[in-house]
Protein backbone atom coordinates (compact mmCIF):
# COMPACT_ATOMS: atom_id res chain seq x y z
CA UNK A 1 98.70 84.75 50.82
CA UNK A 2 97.44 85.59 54.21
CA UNK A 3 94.59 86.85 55.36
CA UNK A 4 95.33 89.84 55.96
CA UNK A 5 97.30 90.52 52.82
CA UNK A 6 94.21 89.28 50.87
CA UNK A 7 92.42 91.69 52.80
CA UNK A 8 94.50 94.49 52.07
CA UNK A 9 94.56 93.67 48.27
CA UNK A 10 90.96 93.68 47.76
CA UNK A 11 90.92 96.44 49.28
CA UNK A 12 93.10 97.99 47.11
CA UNK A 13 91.90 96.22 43.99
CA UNK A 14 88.08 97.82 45.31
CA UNK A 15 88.97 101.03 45.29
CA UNK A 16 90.95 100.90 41.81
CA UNK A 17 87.83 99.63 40.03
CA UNK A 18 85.74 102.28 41.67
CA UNK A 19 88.12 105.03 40.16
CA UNK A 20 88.11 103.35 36.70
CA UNK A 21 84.66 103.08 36.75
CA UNK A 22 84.58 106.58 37.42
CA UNK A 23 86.76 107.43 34.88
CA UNK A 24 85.29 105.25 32.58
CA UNK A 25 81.74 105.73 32.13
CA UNK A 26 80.65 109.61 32.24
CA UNK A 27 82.75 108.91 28.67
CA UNK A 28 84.95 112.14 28.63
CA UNK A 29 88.20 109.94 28.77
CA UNK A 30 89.93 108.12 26.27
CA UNK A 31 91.12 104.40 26.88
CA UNK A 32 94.33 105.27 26.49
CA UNK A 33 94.17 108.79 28.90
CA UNK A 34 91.91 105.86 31.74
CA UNK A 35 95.28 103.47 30.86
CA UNK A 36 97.53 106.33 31.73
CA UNK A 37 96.04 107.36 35.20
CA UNK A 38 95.01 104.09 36.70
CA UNK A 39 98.78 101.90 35.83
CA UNK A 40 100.43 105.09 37.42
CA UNK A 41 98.07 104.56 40.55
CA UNK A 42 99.30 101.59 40.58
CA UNK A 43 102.88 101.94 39.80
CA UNK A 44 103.36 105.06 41.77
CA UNK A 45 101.86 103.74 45.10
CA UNK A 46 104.18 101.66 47.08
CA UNK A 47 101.61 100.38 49.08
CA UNK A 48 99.47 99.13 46.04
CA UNK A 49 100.22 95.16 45.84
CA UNK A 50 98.37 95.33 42.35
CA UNK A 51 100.81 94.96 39.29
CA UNK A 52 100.36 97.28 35.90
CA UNK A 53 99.29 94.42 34.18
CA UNK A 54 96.50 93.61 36.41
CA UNK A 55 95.37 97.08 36.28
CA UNK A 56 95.28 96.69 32.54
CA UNK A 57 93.22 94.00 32.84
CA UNK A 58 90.96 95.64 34.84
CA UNK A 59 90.56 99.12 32.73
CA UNK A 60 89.79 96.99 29.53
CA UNK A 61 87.79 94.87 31.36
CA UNK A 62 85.40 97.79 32.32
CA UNK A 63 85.60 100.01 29.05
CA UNK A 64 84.53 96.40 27.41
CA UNK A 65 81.38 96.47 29.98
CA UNK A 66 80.58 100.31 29.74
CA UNK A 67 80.70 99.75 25.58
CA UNK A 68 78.08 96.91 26.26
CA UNK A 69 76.00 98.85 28.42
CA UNK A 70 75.99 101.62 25.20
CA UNK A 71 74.80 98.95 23.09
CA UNK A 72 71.69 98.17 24.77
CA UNK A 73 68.58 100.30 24.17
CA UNK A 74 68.49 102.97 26.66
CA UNK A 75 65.42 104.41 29.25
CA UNK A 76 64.99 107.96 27.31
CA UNK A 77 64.77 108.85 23.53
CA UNK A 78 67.06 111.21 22.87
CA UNK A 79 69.05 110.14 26.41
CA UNK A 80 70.43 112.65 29.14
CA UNK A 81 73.68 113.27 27.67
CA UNK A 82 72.68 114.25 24.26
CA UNK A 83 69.79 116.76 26.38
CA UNK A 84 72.47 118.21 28.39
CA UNK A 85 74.33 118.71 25.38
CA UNK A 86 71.77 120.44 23.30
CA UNK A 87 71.37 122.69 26.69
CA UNK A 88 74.83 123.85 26.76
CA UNK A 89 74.79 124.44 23.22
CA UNK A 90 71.50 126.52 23.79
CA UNK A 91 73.89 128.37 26.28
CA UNK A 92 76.81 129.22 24.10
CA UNK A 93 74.17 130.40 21.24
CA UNK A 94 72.91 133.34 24.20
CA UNK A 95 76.52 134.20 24.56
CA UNK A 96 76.90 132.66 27.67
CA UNK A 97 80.22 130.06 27.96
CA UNK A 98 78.85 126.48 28.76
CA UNK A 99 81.61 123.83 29.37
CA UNK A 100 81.24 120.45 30.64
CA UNK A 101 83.83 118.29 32.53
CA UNK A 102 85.95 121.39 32.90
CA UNK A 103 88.56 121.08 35.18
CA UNK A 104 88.64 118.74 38.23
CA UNK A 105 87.13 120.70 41.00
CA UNK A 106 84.65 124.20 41.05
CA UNK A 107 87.97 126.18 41.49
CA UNK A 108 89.48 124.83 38.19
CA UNK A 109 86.33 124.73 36.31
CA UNK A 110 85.67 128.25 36.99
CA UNK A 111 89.14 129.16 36.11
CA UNK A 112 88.72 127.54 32.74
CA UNK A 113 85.60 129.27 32.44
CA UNK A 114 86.67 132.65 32.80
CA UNK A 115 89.74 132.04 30.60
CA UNK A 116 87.41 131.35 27.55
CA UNK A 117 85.68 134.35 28.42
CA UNK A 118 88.29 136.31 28.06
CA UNK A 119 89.76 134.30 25.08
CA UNK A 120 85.96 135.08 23.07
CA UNK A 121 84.64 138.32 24.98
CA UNK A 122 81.54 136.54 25.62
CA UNK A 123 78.65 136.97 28.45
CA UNK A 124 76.97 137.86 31.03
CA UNK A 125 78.01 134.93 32.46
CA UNK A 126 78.78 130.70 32.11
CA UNK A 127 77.45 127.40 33.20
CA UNK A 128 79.38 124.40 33.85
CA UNK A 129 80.06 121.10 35.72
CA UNK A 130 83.32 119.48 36.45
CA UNK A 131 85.41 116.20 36.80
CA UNK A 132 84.01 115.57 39.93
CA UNK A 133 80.65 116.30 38.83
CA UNK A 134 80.78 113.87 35.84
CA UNK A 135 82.53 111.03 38.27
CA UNK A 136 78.97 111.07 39.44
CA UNK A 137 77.26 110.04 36.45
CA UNK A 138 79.16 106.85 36.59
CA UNK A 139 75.32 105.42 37.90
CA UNK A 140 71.94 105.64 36.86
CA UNK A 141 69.89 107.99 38.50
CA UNK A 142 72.51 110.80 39.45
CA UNK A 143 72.18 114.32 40.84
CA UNK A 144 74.65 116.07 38.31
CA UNK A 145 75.61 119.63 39.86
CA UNK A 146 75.97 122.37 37.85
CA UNK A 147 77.76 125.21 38.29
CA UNK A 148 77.54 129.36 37.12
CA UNK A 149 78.66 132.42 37.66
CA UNK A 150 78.67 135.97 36.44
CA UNK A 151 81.57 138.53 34.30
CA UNK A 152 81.00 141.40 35.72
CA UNK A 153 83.21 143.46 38.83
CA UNK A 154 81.76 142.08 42.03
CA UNK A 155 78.79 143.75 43.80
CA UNK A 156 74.88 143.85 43.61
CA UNK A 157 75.12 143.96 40.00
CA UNK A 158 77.05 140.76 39.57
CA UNK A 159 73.99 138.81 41.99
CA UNK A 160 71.80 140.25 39.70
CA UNK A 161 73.82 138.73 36.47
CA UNK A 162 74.32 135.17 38.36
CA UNK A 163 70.70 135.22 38.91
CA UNK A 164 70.05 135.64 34.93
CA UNK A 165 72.16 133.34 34.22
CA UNK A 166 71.01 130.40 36.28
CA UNK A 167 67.87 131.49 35.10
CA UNK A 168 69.12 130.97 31.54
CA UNK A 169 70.48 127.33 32.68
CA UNK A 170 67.03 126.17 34.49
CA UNK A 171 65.18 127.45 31.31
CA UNK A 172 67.72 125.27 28.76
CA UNK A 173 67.76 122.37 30.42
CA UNK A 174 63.80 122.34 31.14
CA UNK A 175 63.22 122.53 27.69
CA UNK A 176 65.11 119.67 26.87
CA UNK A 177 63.45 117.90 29.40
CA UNK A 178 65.27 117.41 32.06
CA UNK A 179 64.26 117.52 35.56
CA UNK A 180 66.54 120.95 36.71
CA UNK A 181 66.12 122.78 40.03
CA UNK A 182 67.07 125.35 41.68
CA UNK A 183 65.95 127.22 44.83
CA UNK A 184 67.09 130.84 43.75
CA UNK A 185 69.63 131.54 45.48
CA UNK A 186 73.01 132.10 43.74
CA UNK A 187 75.66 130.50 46.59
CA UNK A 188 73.79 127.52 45.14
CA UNK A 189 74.16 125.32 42.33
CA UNK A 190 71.38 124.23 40.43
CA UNK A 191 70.65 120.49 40.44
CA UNK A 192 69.73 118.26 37.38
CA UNK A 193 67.73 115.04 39.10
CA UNK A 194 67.90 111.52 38.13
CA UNK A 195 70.63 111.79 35.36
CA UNK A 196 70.60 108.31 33.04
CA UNK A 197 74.28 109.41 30.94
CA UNK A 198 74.79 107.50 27.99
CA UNK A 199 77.43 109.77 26.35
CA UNK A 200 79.27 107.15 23.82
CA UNK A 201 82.94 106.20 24.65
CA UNK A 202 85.13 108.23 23.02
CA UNK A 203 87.45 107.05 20.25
């Protein structure tokens, strides 16, 4: 192999185990689901030089290390996951829809948001983070971003809801301990500060 082709595979082979990783550790994905996405990087990229199997290798290799990681006794008693948890279950029991890892992006996740909404005629409003957001909490000590909004038609009144419900947020996760803040104003999401995640791999 020559140097620059071992160049260009690491690179490649870099960037895969970044995405597992990512995949991997906030623990919303299944082995099988991480399987499915990363060997069709691979397979459906005709500039990847890594083969399915390698990729394989790689995924297993990771969920064996994140499982390890779960093993060992954590920093926090209860740990950040299970906080954010009973915070968004704090949410829903105010009426307000709290979903985590929903969608990929802020335009899905709100999208999903309003859809269960409308599916349970909750409100005033709903909290959330997304894919992107959990991505983050591959690594210790992460900002996770979370996200809100109001049901009601636009205008002053709908500020006025956004504001109660952020409010709502900052109170539930405080409670539970964990370091949330937010500056007031509702173009912004509120921001839960030095994140440990320790949410168990899913079966």
């Amino acid at each position: 192999m020559t140097d620059d082709a071992a160049a260009h595979y690491a690179a490649h082979e870099t960037y895969f185990r970044e995405e597992a990783w990512a995949l991997i550790a906030p623990g919303f994905t299944t082995l099988d689901e991480v399987l499915e996405v990363m060997i069709e990087l691979v397979e459906y990229d005709d500039d990847n030089p890594m083969t399915a199997a390698r990729a394989e290798q790689i995924v297993r290799h990771y969920w064996a290390h994140r499982q390890a990681e779960l093993d060992a006794p954590g920093p926090r008693t209860p740990s950040d996951d299970e906080r954010v948890t009973r915070a968004f279950v704090s949410l829903h029991l105010q009426s307000i829809v709290a979903k985590m890892n929903a969608g990929f992006d802020t335009d899905e996740a709100i999208a999903e948001c309003e859809s269960a909404v409308a599916t349970t005629a909750s409100g005033p409003g709903f909290v959330f983070f997304h894919g992107q957001d959990a991505a983050r909490l591959a690594y210790p000590g992460a900002t996770l971003y979370i996200g809100y909004g109001a049901v009601v038609a636009p205008g002053p009144g709908r500020v006025e809801v956004a504001e109660k419900v952020a409010n709502a947020a900052v109170a539930a996760f405080r409670e539970q301990g964990l370091d949330a803040q937010w500056d007031g104003d509702v173009d912004h999401r509120i921001e839960l500060q030095n994140v440990v995640w320790r949410k168990p791999l899913p079966a």
